[in-house]
Protein backbone atom coordinates (compact mmCIF):
# COMPACT_ATOMS: atom_id res chain seq x y z
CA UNK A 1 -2.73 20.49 -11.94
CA UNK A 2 -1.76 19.29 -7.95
CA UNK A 3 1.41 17.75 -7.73
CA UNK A 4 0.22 16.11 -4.34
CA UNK A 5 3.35 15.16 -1.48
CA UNK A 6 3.19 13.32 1.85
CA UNK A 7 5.98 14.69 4.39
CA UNK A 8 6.83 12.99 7.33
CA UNK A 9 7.89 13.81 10.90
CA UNK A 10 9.43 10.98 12.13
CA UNK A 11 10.71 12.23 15.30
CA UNK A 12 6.81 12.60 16.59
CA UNK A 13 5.71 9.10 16.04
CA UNK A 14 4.56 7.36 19.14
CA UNK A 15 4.11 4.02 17.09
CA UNK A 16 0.18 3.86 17.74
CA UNK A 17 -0.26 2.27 14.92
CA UNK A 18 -3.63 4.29 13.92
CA UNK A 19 -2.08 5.48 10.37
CA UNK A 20 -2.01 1.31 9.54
CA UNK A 21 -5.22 0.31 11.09
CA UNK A 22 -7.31 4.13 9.27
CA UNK A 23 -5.63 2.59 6.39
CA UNK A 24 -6.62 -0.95 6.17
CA UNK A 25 -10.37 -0.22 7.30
CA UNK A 26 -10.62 2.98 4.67
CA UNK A 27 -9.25 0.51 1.99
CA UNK A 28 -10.71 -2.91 2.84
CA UNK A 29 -6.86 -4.05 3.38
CA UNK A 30 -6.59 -7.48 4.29
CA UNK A 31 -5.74 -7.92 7.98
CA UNK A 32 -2.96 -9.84 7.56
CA UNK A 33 -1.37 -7.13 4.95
CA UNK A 34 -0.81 -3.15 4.95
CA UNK A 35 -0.81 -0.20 2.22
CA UNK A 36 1.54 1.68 4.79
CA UNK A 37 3.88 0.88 7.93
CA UNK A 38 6.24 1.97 10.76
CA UNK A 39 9.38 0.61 11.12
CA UNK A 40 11.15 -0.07 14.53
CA UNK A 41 15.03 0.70 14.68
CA UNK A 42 17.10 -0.06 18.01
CA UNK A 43 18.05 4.00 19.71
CA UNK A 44 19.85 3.89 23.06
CA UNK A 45 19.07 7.00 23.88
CA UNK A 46 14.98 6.99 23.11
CA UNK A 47 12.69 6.45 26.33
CA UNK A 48 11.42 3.51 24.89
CA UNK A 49 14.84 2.10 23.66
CA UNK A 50 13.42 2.37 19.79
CA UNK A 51 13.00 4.75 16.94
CA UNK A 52 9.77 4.74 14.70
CA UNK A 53 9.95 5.52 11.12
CA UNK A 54 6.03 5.61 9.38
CA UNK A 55 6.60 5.00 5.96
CA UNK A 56 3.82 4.13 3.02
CA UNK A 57 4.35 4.24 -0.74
CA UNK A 58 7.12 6.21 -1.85
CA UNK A 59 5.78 7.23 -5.14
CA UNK A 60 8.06 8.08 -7.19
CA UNK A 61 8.63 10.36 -9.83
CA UNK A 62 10.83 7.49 -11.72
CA UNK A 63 9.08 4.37 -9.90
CA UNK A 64 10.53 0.91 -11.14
CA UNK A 65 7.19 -0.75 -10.67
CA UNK A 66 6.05 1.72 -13.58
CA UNK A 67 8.19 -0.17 -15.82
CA UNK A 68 7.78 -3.54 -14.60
CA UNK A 69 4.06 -3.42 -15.56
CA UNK A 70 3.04 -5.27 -18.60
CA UNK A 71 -0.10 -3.85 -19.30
CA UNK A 72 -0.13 0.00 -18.08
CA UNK A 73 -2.45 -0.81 -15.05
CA UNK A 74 0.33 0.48 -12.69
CA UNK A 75 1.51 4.40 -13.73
CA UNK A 76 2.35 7.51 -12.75
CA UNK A 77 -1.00 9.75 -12.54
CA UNK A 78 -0.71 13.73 -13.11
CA UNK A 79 -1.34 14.97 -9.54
CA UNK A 80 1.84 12.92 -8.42
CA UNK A 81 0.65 10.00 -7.22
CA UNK A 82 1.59 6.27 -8.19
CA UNK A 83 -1.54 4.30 -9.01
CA UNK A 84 -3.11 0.94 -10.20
CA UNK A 85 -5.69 0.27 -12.40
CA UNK A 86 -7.20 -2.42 -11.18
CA UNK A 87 -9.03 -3.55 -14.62
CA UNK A 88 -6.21 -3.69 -16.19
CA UNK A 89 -4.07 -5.31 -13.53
CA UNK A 90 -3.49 -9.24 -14.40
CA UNK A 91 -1.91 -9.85 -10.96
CA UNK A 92 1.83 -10.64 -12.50
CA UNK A 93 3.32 -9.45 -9.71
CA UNK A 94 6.18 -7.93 -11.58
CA UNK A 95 5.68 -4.30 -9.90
CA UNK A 96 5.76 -6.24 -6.59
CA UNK A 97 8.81 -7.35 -7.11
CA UNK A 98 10.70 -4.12 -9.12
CA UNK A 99 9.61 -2.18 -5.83
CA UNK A 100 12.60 -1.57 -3.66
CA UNK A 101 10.54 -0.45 -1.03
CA UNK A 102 8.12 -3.68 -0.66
CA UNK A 103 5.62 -1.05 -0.84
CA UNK A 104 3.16 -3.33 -2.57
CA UNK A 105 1.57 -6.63 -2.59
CA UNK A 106 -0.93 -8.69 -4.32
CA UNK A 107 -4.56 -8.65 -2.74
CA UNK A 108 -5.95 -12.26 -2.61
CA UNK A 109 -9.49 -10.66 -2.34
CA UNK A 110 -9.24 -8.90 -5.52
CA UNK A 111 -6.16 -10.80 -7.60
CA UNK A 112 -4.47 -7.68 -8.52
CA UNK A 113 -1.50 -5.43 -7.24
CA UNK A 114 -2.20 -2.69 -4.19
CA UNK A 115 -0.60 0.12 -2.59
CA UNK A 116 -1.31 2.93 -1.04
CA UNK A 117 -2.74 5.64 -3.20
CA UNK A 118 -3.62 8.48 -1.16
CA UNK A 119 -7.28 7.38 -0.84
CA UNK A 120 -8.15 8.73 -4.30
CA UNK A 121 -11.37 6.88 -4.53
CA UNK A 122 -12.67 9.21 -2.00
CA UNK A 123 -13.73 11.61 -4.57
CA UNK A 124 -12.34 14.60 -3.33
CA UNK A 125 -9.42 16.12 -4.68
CA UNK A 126 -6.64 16.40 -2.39
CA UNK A 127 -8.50 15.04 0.97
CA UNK A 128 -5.73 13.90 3.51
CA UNK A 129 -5.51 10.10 3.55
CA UNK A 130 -7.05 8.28 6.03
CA UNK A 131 -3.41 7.87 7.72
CA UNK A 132 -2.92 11.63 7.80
CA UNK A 133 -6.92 12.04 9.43
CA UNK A 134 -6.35 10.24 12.50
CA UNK A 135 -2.72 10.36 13.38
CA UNK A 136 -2.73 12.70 16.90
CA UNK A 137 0.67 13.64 16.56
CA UNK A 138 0.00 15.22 13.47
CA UNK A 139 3.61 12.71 12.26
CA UNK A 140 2.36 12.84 8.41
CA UNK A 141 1.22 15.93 6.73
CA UNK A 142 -0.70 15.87 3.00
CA UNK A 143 -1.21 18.36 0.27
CA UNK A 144 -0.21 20.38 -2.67
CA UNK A 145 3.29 21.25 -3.16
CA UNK A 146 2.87 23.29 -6.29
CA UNK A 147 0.54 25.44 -3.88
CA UNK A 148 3.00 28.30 -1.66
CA UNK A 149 0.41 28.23 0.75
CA UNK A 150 -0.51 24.72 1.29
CA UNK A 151 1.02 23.71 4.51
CA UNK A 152 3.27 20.50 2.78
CA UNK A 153 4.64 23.50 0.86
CA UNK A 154 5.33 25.61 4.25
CA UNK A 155 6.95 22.28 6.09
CA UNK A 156 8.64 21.09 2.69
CA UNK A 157 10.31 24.73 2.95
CA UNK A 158 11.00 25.09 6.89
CA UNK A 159 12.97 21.67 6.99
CA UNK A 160 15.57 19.93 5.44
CA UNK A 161 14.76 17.25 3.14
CA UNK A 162 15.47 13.70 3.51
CA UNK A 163 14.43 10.69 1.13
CA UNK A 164 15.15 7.22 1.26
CA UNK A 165 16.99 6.33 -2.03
CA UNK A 166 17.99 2.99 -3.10
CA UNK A 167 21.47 2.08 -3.61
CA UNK A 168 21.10 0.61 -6.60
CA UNK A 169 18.84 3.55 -8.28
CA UNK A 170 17.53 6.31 -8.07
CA UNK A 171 13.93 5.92 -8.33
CA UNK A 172 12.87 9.92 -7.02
CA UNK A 173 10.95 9.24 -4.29
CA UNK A 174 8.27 12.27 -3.38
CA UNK A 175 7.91 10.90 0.14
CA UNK A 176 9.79 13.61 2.32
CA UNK A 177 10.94 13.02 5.86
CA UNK A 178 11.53 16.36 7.84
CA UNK A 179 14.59 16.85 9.32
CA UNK A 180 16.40 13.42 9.40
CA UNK A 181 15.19 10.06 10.04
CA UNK A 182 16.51 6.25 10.66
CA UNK A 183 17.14 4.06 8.51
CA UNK A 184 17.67 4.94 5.45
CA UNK A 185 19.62 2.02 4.36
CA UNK A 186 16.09 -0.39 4.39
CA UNK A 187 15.56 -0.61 0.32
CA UNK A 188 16.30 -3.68 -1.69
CA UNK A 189 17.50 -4.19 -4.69
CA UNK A 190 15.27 -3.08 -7.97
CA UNK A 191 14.17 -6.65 -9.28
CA UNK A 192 13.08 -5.96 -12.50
CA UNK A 193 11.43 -9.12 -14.15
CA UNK A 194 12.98 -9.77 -17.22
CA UNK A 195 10.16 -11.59 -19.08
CA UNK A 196 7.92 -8.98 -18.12
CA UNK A 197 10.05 -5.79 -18.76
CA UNK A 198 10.22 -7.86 -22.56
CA UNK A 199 6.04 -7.91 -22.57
CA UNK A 200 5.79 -3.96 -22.02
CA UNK A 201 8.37 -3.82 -24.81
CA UNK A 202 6.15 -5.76 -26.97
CA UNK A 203 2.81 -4.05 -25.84
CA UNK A 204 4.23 -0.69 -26.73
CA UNK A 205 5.36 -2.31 -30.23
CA UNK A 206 1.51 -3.63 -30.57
CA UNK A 207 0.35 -0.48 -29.64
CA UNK A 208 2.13 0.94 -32.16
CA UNK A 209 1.59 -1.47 -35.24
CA UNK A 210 -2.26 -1.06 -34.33
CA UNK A 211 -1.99 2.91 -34.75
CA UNK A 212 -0.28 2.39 -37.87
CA UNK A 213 -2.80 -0.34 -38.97
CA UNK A 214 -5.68 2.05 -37.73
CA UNK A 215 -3.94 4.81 -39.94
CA UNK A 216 -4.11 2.68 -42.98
CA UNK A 217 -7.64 1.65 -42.53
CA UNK A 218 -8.61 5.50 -42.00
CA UNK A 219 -6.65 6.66 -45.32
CA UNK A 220 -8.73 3.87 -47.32
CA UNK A 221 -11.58 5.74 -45.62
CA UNK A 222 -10.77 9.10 -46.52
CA UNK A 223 -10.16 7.85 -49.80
CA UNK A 224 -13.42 6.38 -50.32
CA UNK A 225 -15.29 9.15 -48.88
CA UNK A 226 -13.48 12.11 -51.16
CA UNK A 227 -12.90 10.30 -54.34
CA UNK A 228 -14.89 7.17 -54.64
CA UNK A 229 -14.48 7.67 -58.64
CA UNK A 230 -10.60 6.87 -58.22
CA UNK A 231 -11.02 4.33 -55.54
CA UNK A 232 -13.72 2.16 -58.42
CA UNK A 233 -11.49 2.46 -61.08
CA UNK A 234 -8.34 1.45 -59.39
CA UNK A 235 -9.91 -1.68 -58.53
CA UNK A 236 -11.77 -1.87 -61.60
CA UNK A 237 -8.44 -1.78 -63.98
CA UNK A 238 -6.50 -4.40 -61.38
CA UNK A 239 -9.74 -6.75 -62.32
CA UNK A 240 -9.17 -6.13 -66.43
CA UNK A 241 -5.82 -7.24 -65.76
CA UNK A 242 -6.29 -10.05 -63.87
């Protein structure tokens, strides 16, 4: 399967702010809030006095918000990417709040957690994102990085790596800026509800219980089905007794 990357050039942004706007109108994003962003940092020696950093969902290969989620809606999908499930989101907001990156946020129009998800619902398999479409610097580049000759790969390859790691863990984060960047001192901390990290504790204990109930149920099944002679006198002798 695609393990699908997003690299970043940071040096080319021009802070046009097309990657937030592609973003918001491909997504239905709430003008007020944003899947991805570019951050402004104070450099002397820039023409315009300032530094742009474009930065979106980091998503990680050991994302906190993973494990803040109650209820599974919010995991870590097999081509890479960090996704919800919106029908099984109940809007906690516990992953909003475990992300160091402030990388997600609860949509008022739908009630549940949202992020940037490389435009998956666009039915195509590794399209570019919206915010990699219309960027004219050509600042974010998308694709396969299991694939040698998909260009991510060739740029991955060609520069050094830099990723913005939290200081108080190490979540893995698959968002690549080329060369260097600044900051990379932004993240918070990793707030990781308590109450809630307890209820995926308990919903992997349910889920367990109800496989072994499930397994119980289909033995008295099997049972039934292969021997119903045993099964009628078993019952019959605990009736004699009684």
């Amino acid at each position: 399967m695609a393990r699908y990357v997003m690299a970043i050039d940071a040096t080319r942004c021009v802070n046009c702010k097309a990657c937030i706007v592609a973003c918001q109108q491909r997504n239905g994003v709430p003008y007020s809030l944003t899947r991805n962003w570019v951050r402004e940092t104070p450099a002397p020696d820039s023409p315009t006095g300032l530094r742009y950093q474009p930065g979106a969902c980091m998503h990680c290969d050991k994302p906190s918000c993973v494990e803040a989620c109650p209820t599974g809606a919010t995991y870590k999908a097999g081509d890479g990417s960090v996704v919800v499930d919106h029908d099984r989101c109940i809007g906690c907001g516990g992953c909003v709040a475990a992300c160091p990156y402030n990388a997600r946020f609860l949509n008022p129009h739908t009630g549940t957690a949202d992020k940037c998800d490389y435009c998956r619902d666009a039915g195509v398999p590794g399209q570019p994102p919206a915010c990699v479409q219309v960027c004219p610097m050509n600042c974010r580049i998308f694709g396969n990085a299991d694939d040698p000759q998909d260009p991510v790969s060739a740029v991955l390859a060609a520069n050094v790596n830099v990723h913005v790691v939290p200081s108080s863990r190490d979540t893995r984060p698959t968002l690549t800026y080329l060369g260097a960047t600044t900051p990379t001192d932004w993240p918070g901390e990793v707030r990781m509800p308590e109450g809630l990290a307890a209820m995926a504790i308990v919903s992997k204990g349910v889920k367990w219980l109800g496989g072994l109930a499930l397994f119980g149920v289909a033995g008295v099944f099997v049972e039934h089905l292969f021997c119903p002679g045993l099964a009628e006198d078993t019952h019959g002798d605990k009736g004699e007794q009684a």
